[in-house]
C-alpha atoms as a PDB file:
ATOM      1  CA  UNK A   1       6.859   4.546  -7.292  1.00  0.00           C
ATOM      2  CA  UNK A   2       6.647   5.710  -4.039  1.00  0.00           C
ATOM      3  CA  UNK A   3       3.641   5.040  -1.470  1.00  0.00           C
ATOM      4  CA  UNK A   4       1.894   8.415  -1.571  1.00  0.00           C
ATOM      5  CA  UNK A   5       1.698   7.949  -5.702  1.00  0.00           C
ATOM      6  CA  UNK A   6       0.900   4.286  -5.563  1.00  0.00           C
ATOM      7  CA  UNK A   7      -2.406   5.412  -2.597  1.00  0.00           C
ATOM      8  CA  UNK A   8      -3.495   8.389  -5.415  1.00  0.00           C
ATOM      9  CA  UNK A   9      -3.620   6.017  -8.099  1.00  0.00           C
ATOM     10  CA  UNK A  10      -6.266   4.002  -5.439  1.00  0.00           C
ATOM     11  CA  UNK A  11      -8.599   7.004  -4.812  1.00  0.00           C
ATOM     12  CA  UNK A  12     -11.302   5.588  -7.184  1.00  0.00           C
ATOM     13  CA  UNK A  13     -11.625   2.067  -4.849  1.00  0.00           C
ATOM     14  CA  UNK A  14     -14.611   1.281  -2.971  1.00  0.00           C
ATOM     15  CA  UNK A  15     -12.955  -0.185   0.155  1.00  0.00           C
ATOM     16  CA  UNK A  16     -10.896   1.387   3.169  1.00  0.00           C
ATOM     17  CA  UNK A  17      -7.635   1.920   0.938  1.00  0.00           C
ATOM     18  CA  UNK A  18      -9.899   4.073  -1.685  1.00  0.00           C
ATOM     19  CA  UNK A  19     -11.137   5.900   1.287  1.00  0.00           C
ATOM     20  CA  UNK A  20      -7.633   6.350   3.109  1.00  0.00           C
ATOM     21  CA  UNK A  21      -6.558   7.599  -0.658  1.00  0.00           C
ATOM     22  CA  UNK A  22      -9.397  10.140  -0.738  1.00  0.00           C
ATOM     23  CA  UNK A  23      -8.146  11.353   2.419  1.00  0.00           C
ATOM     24  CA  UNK A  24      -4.739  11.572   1.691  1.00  0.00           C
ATOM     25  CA  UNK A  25      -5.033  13.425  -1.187  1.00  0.00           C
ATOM     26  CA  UNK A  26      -7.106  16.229   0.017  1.00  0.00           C
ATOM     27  CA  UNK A  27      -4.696  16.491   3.099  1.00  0.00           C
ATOM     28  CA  UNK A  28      -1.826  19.422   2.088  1.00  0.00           C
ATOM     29  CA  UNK A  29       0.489  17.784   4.431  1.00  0.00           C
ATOM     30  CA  UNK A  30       0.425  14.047   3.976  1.00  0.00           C
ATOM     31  CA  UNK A  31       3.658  12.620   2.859  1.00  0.00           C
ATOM     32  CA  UNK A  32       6.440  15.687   4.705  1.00  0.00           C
ATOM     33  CA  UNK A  33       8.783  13.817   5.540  1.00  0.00           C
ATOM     34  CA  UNK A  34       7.129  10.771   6.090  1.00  0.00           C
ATOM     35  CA  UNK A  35       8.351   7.481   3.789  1.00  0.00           C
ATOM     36  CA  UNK A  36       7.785   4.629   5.947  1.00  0.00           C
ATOM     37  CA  UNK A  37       4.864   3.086   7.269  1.00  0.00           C
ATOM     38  CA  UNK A  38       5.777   3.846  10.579  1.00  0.00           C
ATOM     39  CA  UNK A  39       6.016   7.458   9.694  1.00  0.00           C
ATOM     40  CA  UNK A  40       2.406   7.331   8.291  1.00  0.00           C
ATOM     41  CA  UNK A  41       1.218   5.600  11.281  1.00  0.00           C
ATOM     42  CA  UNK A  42       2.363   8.071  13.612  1.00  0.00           C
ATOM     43  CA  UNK A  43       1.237  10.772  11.276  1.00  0.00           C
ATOM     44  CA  UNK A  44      -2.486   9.428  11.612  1.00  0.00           C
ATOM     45  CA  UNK A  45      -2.197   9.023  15.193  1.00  0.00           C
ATOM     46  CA  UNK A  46      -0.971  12.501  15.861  1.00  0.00           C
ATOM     47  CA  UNK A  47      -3.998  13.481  14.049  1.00  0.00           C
ATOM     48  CA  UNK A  48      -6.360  11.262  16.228  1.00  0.00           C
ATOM     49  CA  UNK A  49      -7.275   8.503  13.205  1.00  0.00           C
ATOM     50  CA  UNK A  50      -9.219   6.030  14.580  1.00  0.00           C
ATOM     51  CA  UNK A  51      -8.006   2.539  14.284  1.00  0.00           C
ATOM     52  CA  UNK A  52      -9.923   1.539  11.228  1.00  0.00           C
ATOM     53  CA  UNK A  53      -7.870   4.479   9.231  1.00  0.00           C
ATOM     54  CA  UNK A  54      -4.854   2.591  10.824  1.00  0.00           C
ATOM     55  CA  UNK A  55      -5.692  -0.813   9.263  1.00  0.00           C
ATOM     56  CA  UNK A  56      -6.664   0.660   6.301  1.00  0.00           C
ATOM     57  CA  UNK A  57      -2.935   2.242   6.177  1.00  0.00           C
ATOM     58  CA  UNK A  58      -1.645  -1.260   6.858  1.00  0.00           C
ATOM     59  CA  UNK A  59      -3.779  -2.827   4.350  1.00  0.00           C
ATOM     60  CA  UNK A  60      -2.775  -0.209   1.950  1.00  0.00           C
ATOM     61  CA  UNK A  61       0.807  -0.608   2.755  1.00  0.00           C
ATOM     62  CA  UNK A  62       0.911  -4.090   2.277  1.00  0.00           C
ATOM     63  CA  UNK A  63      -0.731  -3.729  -1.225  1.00  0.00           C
ATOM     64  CA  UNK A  64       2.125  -1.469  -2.058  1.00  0.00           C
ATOM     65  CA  UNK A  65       5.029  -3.543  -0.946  1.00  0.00           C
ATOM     66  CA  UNK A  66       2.965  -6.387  -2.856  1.00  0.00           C
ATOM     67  CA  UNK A  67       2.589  -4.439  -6.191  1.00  0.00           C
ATOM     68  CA  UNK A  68       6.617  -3.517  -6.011  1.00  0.00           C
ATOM     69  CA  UNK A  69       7.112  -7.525  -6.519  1.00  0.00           C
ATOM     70  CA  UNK A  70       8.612  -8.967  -9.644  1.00  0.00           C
ATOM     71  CA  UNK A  71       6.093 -11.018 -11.450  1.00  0.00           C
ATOM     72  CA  UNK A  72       6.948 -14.179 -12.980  1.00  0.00           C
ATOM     73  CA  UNK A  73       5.220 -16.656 -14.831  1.00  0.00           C
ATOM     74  CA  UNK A  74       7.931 -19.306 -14.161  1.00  0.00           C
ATOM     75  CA  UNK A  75       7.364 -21.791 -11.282  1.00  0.00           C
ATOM     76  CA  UNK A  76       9.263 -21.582  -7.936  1.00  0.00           C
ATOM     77  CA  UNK A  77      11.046 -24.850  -8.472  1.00  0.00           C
ATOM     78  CA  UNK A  78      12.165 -26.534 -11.550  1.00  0.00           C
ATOM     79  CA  UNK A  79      10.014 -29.675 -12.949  1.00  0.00           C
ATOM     80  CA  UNK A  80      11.660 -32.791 -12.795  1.00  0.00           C
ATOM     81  CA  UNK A  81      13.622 -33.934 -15.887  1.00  0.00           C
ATOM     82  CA  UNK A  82      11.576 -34.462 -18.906  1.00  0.00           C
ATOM     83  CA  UNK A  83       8.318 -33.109 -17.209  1.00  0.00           C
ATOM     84  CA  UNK A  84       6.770 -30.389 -19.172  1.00  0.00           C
ATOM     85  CA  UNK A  85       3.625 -29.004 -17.238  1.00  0.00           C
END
């Protein structure tokens, strides 16, 4: 899933990324050629954003990269022999 379809799936939030998505959305020429969050940055800047859009961009970002994560339920190190937890 790319960014741009991760940030519509968020248009419904009550926070700065629901309001970034709401944006993007409604703006025809959001993700041309743009993939990386540099690219979006420099998008919103040529369009005068002011920095909370920004930070809302980075939050969103991060969110993204986040949700691409494998899950697991497993712990990050091995219990010690016989342990069971």
């Amino acid at each position: 899933m790319t960014f741009t379809e991760w940030l519509r799936g968020q248009e419904g939030r009550n926070d700065v990324v629901g309001d970034l998505s709401y944006d993007a959305i409604r703006d025809e020429t959001w993700q041309k050629r743009r993939s990386t969050l540099h690219g979006f940055r420099r998008y919103l800047r040529e369009r005068d954003a002011c920095e909370a859009a920004l930070k809302a961009l980075d939050r969103a970002f991060e969110e993204w990269i986040e949700s691409k994560q494998p899950f697991s339920v497993y712990p990050l190190r091995p219990l010690p022999y016989g342990r069971r937890d």
